[in-house]
N, C-alpha and C. Protein backbone atom coordinates (compact mmCIF):
# COMPACT_ATOMS: atom_id res chain seq x y z
N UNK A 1 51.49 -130.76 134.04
CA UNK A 1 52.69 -130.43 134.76
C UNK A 1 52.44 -130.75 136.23
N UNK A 2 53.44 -131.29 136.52
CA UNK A 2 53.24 -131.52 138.83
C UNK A 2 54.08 -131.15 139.31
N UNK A 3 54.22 -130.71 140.32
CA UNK A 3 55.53 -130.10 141.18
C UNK A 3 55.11 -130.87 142.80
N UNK A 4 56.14 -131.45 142.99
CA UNK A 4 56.08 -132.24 144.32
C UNK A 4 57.04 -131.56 145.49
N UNK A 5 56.38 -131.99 146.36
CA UNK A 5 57.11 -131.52 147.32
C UNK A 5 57.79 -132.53 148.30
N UNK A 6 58.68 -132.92 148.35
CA UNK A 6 59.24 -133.63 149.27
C UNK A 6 59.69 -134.11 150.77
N UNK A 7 59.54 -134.74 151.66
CA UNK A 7 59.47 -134.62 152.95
C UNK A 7 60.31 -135.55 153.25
N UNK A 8 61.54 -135.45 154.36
CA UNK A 8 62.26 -136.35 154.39
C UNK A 8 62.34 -136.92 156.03
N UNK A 9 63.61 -138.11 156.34
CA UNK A 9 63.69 -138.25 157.62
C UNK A 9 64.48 -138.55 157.61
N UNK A 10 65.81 -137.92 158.37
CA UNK A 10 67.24 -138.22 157.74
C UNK A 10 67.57 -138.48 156.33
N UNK A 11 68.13 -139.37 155.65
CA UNK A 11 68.42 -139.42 155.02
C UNK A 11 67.38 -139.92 153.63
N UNK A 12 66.14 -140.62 154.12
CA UNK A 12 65.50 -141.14 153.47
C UNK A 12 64.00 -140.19 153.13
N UNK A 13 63.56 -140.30 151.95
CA UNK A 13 62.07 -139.51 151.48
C UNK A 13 60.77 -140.43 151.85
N UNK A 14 60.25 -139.52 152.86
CA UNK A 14 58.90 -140.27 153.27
C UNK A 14 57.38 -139.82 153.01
N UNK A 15 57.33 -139.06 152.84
CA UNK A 15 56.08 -138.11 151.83
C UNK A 15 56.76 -137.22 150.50
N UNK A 16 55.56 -137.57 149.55
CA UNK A 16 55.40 -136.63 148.70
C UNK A 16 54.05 -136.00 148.72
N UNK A 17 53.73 -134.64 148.82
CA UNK A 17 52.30 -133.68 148.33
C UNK A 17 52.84 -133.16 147.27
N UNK A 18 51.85 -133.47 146.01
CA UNK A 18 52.03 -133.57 144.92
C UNK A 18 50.80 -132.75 144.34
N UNK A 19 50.99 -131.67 143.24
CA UNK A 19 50.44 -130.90 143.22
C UNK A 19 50.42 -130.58 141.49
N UNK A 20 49.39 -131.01 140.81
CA UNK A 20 48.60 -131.04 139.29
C UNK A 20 48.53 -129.85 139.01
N UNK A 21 49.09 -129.40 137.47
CA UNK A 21 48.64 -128.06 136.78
C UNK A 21 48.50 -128.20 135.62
N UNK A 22 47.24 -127.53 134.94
CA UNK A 22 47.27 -127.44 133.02
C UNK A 22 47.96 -125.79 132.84
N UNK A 23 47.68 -125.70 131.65
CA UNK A 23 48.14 -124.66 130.84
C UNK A 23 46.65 -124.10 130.24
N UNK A 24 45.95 -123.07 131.11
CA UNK A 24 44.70 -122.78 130.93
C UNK A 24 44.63 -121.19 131.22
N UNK A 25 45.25 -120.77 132.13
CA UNK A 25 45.21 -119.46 132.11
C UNK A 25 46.15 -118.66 131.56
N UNK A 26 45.68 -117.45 131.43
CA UNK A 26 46.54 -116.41 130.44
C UNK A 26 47.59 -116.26 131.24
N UNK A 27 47.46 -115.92 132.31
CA UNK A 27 48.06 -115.84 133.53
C UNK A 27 48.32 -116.26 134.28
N UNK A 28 49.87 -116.79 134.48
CA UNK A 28 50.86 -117.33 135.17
C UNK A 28 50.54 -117.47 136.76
N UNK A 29 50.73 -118.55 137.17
CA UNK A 29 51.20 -118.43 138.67
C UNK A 29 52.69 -117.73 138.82
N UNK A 30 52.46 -116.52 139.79
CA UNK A 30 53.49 -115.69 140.08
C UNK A 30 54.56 -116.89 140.64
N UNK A 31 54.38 -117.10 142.13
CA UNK A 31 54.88 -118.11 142.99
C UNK A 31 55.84 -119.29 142.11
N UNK A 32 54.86 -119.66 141.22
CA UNK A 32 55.69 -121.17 140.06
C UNK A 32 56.50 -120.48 138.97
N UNK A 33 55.79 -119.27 138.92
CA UNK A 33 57.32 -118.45 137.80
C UNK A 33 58.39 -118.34 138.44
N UNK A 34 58.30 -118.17 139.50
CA UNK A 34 59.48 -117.37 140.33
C UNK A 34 60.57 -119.15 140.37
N UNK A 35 59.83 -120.15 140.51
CA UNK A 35 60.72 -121.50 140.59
C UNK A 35 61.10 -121.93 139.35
N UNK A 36 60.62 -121.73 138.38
CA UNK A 36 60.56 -121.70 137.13
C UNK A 36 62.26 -121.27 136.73
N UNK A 37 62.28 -119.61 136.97
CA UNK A 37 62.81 -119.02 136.71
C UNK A 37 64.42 -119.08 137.41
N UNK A 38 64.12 -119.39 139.04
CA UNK A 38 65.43 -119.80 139.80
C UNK A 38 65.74 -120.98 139.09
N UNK A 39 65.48 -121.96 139.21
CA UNK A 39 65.88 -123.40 138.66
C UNK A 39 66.35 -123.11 137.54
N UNK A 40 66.12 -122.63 135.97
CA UNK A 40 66.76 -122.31 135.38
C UNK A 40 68.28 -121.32 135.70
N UNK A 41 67.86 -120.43 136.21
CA UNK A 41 69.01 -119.58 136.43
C UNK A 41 70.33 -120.63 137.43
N UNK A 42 69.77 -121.18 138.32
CA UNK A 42 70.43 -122.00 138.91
C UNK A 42 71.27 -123.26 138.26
N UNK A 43 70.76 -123.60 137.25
CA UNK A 43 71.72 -124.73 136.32
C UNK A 43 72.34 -123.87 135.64
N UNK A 44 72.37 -122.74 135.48
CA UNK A 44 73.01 -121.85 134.38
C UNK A 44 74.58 -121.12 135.14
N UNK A 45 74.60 -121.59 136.65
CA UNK A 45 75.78 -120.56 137.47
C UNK A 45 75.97 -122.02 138.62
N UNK A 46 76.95 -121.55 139.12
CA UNK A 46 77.50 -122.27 139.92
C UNK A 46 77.57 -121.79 141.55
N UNK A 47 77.30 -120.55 141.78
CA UNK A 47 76.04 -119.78 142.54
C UNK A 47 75.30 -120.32 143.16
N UNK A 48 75.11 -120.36 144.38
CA UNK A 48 73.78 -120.68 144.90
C UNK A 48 72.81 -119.55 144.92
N UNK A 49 71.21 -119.79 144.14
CA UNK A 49 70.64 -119.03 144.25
C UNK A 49 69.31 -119.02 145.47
N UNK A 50 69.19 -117.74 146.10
CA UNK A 50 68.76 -118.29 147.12
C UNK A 50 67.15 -117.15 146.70
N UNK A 51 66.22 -117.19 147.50
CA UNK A 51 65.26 -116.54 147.35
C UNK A 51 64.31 -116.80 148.27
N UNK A 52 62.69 -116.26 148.38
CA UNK A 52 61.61 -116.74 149.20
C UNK A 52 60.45 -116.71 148.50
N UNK A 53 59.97 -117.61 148.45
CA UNK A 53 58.81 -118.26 147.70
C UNK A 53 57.38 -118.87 148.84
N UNK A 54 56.43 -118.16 149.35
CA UNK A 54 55.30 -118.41 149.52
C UNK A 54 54.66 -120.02 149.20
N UNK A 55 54.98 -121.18 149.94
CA UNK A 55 54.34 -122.37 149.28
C UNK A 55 52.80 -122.18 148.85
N UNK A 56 52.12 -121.29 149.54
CA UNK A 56 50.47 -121.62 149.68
C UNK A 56 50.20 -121.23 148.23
N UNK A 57 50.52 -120.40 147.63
CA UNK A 57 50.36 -119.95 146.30
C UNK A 57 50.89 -120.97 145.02
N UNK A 58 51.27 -121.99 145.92
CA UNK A 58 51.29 -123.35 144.69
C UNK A 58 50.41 -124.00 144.83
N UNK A 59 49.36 -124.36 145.68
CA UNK A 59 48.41 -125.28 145.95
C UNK A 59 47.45 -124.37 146.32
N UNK A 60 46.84 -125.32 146.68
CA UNK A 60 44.95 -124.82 147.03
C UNK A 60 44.70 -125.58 148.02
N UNK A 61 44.84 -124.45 149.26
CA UNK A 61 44.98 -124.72 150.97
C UNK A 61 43.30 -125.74 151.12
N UNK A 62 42.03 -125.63 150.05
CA UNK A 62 40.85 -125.66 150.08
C UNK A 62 40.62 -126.76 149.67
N UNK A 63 41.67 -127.42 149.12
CA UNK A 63 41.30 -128.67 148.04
C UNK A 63 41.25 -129.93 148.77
N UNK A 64 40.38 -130.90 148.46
CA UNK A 64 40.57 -132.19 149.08
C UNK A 64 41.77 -133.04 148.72
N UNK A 65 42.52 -133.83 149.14
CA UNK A 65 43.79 -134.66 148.39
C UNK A 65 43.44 -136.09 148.79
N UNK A 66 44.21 -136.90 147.66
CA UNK A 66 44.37 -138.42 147.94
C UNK A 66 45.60 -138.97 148.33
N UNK A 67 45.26 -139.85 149.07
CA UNK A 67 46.48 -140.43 150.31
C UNK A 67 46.70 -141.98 149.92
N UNK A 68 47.66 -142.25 149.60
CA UNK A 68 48.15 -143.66 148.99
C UNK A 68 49.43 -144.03 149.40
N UNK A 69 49.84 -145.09 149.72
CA UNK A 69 51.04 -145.99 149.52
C UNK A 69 51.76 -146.14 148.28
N UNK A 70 53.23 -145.52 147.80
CA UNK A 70 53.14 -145.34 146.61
C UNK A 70 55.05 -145.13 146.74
N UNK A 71 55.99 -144.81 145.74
CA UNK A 71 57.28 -144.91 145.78
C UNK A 71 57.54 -143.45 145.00
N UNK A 72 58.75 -143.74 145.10
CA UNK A 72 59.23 -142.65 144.20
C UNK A 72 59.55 -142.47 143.07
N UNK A 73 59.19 -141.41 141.85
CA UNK A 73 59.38 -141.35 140.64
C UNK A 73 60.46 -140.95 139.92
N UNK A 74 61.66 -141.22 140.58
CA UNK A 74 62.97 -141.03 140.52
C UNK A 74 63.43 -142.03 140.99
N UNK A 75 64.74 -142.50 140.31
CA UNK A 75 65.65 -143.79 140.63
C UNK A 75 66.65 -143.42 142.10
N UNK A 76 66.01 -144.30 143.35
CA UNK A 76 66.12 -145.82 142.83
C UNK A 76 64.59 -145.97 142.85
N UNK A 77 63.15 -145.53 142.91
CA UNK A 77 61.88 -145.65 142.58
C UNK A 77 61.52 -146.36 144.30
N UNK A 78 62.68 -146.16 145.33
CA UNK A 78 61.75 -146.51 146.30
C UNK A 78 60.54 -146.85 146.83
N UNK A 79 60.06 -148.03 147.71
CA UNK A 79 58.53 -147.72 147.54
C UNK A 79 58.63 -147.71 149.03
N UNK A 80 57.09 -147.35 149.67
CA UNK A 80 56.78 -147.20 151.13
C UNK A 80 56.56 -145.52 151.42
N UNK A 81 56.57 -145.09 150.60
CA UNK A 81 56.68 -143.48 150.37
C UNK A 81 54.92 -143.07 150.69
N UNK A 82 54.92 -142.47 151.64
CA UNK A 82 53.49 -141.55 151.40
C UNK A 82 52.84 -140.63 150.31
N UNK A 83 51.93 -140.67 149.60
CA UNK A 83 51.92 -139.65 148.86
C UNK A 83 50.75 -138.56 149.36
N UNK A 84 50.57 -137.50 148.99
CA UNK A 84 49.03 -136.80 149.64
C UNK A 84 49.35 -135.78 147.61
N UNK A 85 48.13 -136.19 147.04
CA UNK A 85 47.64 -135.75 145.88
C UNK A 85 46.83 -134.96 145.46
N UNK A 86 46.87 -133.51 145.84
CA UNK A 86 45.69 -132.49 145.94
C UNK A 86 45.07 -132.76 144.67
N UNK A 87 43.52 -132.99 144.67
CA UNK A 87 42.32 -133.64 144.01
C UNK A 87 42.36 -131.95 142.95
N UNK A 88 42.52 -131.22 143.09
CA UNK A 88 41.98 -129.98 142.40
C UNK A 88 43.64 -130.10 141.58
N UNK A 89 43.16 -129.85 140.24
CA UNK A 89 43.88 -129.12 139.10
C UNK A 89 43.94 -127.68 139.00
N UNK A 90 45.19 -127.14 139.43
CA UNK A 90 45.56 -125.54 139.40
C UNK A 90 45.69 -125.25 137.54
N UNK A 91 45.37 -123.96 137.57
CA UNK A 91 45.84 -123.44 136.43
C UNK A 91 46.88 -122.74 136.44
N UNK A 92 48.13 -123.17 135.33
CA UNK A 92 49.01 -121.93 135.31
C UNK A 92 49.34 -121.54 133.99
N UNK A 93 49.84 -120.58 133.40
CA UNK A 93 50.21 -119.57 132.19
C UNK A 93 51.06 -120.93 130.89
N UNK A 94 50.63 -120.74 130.21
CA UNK A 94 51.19 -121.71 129.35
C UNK A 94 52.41 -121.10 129.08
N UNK A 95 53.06 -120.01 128.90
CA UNK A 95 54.39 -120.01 128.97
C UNK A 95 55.23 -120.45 129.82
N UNK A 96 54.94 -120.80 130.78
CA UNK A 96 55.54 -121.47 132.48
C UNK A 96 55.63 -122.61 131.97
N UNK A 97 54.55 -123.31 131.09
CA UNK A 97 54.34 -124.47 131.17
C UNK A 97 55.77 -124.94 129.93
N UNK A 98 55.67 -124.52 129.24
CA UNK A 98 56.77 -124.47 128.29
C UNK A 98 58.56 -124.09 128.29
N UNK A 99 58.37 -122.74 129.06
CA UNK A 99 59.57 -123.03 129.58
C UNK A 99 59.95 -123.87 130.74
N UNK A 100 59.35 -123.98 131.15
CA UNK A 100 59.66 -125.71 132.39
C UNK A 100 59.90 -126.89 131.65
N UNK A 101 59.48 -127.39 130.71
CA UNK A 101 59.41 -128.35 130.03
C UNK A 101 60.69 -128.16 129.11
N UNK A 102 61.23 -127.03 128.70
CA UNK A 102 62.19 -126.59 127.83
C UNK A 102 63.29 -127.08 128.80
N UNK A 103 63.16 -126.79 130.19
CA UNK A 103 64.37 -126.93 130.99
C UNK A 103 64.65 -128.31 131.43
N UNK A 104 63.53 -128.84 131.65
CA UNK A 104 64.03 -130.74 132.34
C UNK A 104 64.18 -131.20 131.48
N UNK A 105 63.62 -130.87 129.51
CA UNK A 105 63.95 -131.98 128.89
C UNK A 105 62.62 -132.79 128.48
N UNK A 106 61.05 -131.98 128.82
CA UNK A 106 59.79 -133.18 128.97
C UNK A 106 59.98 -134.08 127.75
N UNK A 107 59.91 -135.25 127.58
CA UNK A 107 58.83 -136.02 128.27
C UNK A 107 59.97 -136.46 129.30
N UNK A 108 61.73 -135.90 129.33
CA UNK A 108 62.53 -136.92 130.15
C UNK A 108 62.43 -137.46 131.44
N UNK A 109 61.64 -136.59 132.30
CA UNK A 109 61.46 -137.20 133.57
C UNK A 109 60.00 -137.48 134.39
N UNK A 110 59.55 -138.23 133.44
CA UNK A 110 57.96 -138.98 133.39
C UNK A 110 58.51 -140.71 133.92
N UNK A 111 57.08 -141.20 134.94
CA UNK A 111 57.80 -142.60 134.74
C UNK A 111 56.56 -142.65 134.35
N UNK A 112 56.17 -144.22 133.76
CA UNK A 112 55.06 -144.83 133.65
C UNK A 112 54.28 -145.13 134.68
N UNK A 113 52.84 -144.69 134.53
CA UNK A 113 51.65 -145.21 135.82
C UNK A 113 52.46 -146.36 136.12
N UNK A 114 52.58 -147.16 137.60
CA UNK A 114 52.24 -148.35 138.26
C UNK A 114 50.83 -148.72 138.67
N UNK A 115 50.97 -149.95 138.67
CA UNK A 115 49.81 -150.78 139.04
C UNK A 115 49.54 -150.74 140.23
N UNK A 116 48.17 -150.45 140.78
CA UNK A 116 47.85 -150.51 142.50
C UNK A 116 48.52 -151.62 142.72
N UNK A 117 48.49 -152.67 143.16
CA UNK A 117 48.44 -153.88 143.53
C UNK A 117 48.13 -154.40 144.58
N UNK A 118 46.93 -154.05 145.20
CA UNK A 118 46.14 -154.03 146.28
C UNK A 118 46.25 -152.60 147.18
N UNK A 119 46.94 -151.40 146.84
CA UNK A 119 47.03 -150.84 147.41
C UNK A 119 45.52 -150.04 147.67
N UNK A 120 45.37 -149.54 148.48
CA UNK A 120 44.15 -148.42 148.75
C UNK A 120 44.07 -146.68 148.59
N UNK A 121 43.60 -146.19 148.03
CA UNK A 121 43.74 -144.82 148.01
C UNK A 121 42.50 -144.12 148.99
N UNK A 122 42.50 -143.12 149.55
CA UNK A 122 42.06 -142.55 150.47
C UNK A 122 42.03 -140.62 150.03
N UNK A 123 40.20 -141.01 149.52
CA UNK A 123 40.48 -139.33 149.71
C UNK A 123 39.60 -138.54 150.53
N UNK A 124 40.78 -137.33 151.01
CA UNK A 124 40.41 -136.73 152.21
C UNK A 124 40.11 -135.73 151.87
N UNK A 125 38.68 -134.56 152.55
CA UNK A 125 38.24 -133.59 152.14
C UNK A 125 38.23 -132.27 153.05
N UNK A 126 38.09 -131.03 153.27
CA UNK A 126 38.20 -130.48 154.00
C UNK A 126 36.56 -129.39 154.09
N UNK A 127 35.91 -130.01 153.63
CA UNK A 127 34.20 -129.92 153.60
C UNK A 127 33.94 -130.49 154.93
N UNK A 128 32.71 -129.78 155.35
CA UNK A 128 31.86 -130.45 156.60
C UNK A 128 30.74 -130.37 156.41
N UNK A 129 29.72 -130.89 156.79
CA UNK A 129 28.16 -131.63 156.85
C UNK A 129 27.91 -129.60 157.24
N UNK A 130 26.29 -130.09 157.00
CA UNK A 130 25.69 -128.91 157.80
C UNK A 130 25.45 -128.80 158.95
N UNK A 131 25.36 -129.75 159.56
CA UNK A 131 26.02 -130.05 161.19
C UNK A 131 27.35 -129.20 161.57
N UNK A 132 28.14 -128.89 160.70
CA UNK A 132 30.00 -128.48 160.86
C UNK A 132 30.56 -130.10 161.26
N UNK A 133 30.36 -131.02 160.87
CA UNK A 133 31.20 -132.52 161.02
C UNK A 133 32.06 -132.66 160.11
N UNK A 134 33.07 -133.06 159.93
CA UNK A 134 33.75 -133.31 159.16
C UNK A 134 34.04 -134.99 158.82
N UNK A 135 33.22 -135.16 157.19
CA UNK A 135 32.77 -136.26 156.72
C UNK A 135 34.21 -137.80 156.53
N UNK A 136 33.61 -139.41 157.10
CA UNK A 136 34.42 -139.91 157.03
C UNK A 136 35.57 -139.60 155.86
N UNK A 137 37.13 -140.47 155.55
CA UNK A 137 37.25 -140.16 154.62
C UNK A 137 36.62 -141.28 153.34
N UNK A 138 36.58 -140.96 152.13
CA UNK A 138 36.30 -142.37 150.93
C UNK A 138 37.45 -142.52 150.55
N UNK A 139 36.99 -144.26 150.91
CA UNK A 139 38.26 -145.01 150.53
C UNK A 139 37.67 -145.04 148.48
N UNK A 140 39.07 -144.45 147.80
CA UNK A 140 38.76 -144.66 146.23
C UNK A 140 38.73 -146.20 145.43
N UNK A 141 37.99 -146.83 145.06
CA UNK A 141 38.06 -148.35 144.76
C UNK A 141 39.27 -148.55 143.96
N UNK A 142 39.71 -149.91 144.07
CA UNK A 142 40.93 -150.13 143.12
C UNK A 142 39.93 -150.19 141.78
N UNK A 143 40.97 -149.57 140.87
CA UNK A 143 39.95 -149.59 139.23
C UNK A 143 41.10 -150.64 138.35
């Protein structure tokens, strides 16, 4: 499961931080139930539902991420889009995982991997040397 976050500039989407989860713990992310749960309720009324949701409790403030040139996974699939890809896999409650999937429809809004095509990926870490330096970033090889 991924939940992205979107960043815009006027009218157009220029980052995505994009954020990986399995179905491993017994126990739910509170924070992703709570979106879980609006989003459903929200296609269900005509209502705006409004609420406050904590981002940090979807990600892992600790994690290193990868930084690529990359488009969007929604039509029209724009490309030139930033992405930042937190490297760490969160765990959340396999019932989350299921009713989310119950609601979009999975597999309906999957696209297929694209091909690098010379692009470069870049991953960045938030570790430092025993010095306290904070290490170049690695560029990830095209595979």
């Amino acid at each position: 499961m991924e939940l992205q976050f979107f960043f815009s500039s006027g009218e157009r989407i220029v980052g995505i931080f994009s954020v990986l989860y399995r179905s491993l713990a017994a126990q739910g992310n509170e924070a992703l139930g709570l979106l879980v749960e609006d989003g459903i309720r929200a296609s269900e009324t005509t209502d705006t539902v409004t609420g406050t949701v904590s981002t940090s409790s979807l990600y892992d403030p600790d994690s290193s991420f990868f930084v690529y040139s990359g488009s969007l996974t929604i039509p029209p699939c724009t490309e030139g889009v930033s992405w930042f890809l937190q490297r760490d896999i969160l765990e959340v409650g396999g019932d989350q995982v299921e009713s989310w999937y119950e609601f979009v429809g999975y597999p309906g809004n999957s696209r297929p991997t694209q091909d690098l095509r010379g692009r470069t990926q870049t991953l960045f870490t938030s570790s430092t040397d025993e010095a306290g330096n904070t290490p170049e970033p690695d560029l990830v090889p095209e595979t």
